[in-house]
C-alpha atoms as a PDB file:
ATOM      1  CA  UNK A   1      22.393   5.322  20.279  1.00  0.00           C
ATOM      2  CA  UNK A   2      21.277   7.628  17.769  1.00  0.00           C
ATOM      3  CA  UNK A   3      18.930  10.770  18.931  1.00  0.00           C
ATOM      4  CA  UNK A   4      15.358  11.187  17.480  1.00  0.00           C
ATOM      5  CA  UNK A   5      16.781  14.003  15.707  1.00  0.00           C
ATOM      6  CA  UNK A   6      19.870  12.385  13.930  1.00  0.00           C
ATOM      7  CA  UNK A   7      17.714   9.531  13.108  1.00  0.00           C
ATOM      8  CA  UNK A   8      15.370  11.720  11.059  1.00  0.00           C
ATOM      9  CA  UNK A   9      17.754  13.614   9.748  1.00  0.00           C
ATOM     10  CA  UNK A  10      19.373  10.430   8.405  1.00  0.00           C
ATOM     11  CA  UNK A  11      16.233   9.105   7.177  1.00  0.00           C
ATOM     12  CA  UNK A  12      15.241  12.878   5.334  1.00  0.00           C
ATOM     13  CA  UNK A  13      18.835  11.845   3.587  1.00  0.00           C
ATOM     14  CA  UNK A  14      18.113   8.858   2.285  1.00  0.00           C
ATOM     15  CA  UNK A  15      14.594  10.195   1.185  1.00  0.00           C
ATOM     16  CA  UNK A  16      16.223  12.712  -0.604  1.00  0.00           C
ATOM     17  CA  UNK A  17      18.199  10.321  -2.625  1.00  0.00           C
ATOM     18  CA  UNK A  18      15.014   8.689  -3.635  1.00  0.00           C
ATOM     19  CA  UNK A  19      14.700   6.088  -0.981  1.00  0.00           C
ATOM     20  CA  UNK A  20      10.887   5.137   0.207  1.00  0.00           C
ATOM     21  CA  UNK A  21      11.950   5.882   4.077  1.00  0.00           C
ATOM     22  CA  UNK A  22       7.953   5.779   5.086  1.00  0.00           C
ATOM     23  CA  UNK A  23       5.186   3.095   4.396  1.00  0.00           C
ATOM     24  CA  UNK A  24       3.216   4.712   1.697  1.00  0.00           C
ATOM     25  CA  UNK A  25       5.344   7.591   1.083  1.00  0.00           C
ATOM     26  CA  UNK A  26       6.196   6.971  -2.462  1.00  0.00           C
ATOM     27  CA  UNK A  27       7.200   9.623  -3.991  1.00  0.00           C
ATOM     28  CA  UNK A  28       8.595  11.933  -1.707  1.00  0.00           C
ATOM     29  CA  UNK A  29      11.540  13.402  -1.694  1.00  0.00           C
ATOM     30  CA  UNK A  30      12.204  14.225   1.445  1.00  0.00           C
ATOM     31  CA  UNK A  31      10.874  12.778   5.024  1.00  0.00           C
ATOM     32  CA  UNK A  32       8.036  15.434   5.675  1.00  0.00           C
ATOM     33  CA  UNK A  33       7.016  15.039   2.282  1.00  0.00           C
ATOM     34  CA  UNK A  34       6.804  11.399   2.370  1.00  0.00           C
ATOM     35  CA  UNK A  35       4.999  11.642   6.239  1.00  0.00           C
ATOM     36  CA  UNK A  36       2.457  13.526   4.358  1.00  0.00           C
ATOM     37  CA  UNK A  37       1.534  11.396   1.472  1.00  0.00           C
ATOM     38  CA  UNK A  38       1.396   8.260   3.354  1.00  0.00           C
ATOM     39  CA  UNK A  39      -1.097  10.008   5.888  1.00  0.00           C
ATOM     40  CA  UNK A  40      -2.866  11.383   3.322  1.00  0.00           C
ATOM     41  CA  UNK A  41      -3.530   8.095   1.432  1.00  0.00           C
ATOM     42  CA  UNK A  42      -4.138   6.240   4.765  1.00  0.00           C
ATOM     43  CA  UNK A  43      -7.246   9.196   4.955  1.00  0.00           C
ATOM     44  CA  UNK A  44      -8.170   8.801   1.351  1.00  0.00           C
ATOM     45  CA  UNK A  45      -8.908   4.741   2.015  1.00  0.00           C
ATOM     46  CA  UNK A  46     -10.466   5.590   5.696  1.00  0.00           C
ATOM     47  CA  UNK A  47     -12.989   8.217   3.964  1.00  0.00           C
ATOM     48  CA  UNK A  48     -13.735   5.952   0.962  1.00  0.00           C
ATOM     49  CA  UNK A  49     -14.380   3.229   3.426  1.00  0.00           C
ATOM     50  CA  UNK A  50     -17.087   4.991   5.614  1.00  0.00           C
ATOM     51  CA  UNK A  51     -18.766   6.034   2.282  1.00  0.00           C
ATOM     52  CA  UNK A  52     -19.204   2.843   1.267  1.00  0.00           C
ATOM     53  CA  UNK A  53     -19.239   0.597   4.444  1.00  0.00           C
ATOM     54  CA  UNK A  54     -16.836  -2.078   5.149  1.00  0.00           C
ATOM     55  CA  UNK A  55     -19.164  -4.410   2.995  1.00  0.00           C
ATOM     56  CA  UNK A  56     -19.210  -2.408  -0.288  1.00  0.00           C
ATOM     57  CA  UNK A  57     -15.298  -1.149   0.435  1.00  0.00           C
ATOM     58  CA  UNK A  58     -14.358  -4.941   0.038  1.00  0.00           C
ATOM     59  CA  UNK A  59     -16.460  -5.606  -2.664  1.00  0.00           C
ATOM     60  CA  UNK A  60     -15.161  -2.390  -4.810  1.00  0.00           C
ATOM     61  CA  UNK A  61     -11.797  -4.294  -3.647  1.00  0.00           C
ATOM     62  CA  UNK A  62     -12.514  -7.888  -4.955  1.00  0.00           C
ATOM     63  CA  UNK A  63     -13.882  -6.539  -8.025  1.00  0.00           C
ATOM     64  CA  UNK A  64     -10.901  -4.759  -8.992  1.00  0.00           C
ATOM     65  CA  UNK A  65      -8.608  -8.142  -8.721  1.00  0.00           C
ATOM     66  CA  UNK A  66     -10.920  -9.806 -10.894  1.00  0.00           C
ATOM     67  CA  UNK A  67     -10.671  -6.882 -13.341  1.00  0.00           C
ATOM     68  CA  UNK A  68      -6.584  -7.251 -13.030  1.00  0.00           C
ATOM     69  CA  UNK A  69      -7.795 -11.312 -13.678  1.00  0.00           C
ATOM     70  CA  UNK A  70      -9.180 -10.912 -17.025  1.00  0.00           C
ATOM     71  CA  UNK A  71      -6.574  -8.565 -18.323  1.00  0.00           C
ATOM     72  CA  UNK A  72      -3.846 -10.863 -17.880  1.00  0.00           C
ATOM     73  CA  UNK A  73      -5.412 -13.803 -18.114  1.00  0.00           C
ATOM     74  CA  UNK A  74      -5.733 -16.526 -15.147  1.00  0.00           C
ATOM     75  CA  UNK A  75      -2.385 -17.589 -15.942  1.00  0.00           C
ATOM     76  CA  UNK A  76      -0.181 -14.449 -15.547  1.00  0.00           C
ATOM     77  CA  UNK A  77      -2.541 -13.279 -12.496  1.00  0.00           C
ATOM     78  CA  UNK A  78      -1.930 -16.981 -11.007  1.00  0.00           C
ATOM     79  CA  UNK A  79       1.818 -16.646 -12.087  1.00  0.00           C
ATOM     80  CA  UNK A  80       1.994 -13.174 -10.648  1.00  0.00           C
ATOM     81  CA  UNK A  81       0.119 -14.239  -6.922  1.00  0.00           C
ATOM     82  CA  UNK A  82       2.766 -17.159  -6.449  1.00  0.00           C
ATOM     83  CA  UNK A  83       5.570 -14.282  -6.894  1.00  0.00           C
ATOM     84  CA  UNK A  84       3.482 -11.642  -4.503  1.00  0.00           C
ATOM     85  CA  UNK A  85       3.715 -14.916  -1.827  1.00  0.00           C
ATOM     86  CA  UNK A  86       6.968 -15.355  -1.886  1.00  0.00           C
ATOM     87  CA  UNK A  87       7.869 -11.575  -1.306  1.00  0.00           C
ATOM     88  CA  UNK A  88       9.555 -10.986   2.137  1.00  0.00           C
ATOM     89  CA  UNK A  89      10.663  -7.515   3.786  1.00  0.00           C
ATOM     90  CA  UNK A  90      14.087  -8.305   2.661  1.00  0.00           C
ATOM     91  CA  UNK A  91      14.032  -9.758  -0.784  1.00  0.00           C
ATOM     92  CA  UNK A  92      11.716  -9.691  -3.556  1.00  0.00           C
ATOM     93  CA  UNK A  93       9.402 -12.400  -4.877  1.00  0.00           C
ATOM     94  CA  UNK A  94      11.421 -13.424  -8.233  1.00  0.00           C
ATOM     95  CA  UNK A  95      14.733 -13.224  -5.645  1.00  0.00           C
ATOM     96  CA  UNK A  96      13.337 -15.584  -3.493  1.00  0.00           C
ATOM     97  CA  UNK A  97      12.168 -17.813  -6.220  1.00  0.00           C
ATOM     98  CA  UNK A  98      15.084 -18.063  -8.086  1.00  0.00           C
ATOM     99  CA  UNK A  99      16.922 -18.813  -4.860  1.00  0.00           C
ATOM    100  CA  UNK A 100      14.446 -21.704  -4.226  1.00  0.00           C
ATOM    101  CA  UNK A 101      13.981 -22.627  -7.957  1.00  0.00           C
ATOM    102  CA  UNK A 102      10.499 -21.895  -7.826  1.00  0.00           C
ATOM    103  CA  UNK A 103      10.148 -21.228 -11.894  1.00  0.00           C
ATOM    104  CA  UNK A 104       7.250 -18.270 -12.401  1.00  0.00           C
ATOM    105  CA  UNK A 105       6.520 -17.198 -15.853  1.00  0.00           C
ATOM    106  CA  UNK A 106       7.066 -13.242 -15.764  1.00  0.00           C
ATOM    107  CA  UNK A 107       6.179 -12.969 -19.767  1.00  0.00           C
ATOM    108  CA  UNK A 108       2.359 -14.153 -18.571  1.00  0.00           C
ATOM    109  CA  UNK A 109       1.980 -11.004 -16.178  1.00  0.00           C
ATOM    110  CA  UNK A 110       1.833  -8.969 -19.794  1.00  0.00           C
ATOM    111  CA  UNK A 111      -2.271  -7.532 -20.203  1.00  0.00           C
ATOM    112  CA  UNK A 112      -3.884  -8.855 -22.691  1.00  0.00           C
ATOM    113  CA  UNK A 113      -4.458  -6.781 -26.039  1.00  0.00           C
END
């Protein structure tokens, strides 16, 4: 079995070659780097959420899907939830769907002009 040590040093590589190694570390290119962003974001939400309250942190979260809603139209944003739902760890919503035949409509996820 691996040590801690070759294990990060395995995931830093991958990191470096552009891989997402950490939950919420887009964008880092290395394993440190990526540590850091996805703790920092993690903050960012925690803080936002204690100035608003649970309450008001939901609501600024609701409103922002119906926003998404009315750009694309109910259609694309209905079109674009069934492919979200079908996402696993391993494969992708439109993989899964075209595996199962499940048809979804990807020109509908376009924002309306």
């Amino acid at each position: 079995m691996a040590s801690g040590q070759e294990k990060r040093s395995e995931l830093d590589a991958r990191a470096k070659q552009g891989e997402t190694v950490v939950p919420g570390g887009t964008g880092g290119k290395s394993l440190e780097a990526q540590e850091h962003l996805a703790e920092g974001r993690s903050k960012g939400g925690q803080t936002r959420k204690g100035q608003l309250g649970t309450e008001g942190y939901h609501e600024m979260g609701t409103k922002g899907g119906e926003t998404r809603r009315e750009q694309m139209g109910s259609e694309g944003y209905e079109q674009m939830g069934r492919m979200g739902g079908l996402t696993t760890k391993d494969k992708s919503g439109a993989e899964r769907a075209e595996e199962e035949g499940i048809d979804i409509d990807q020109s509908k996820f376009r924002t309306k002009s």
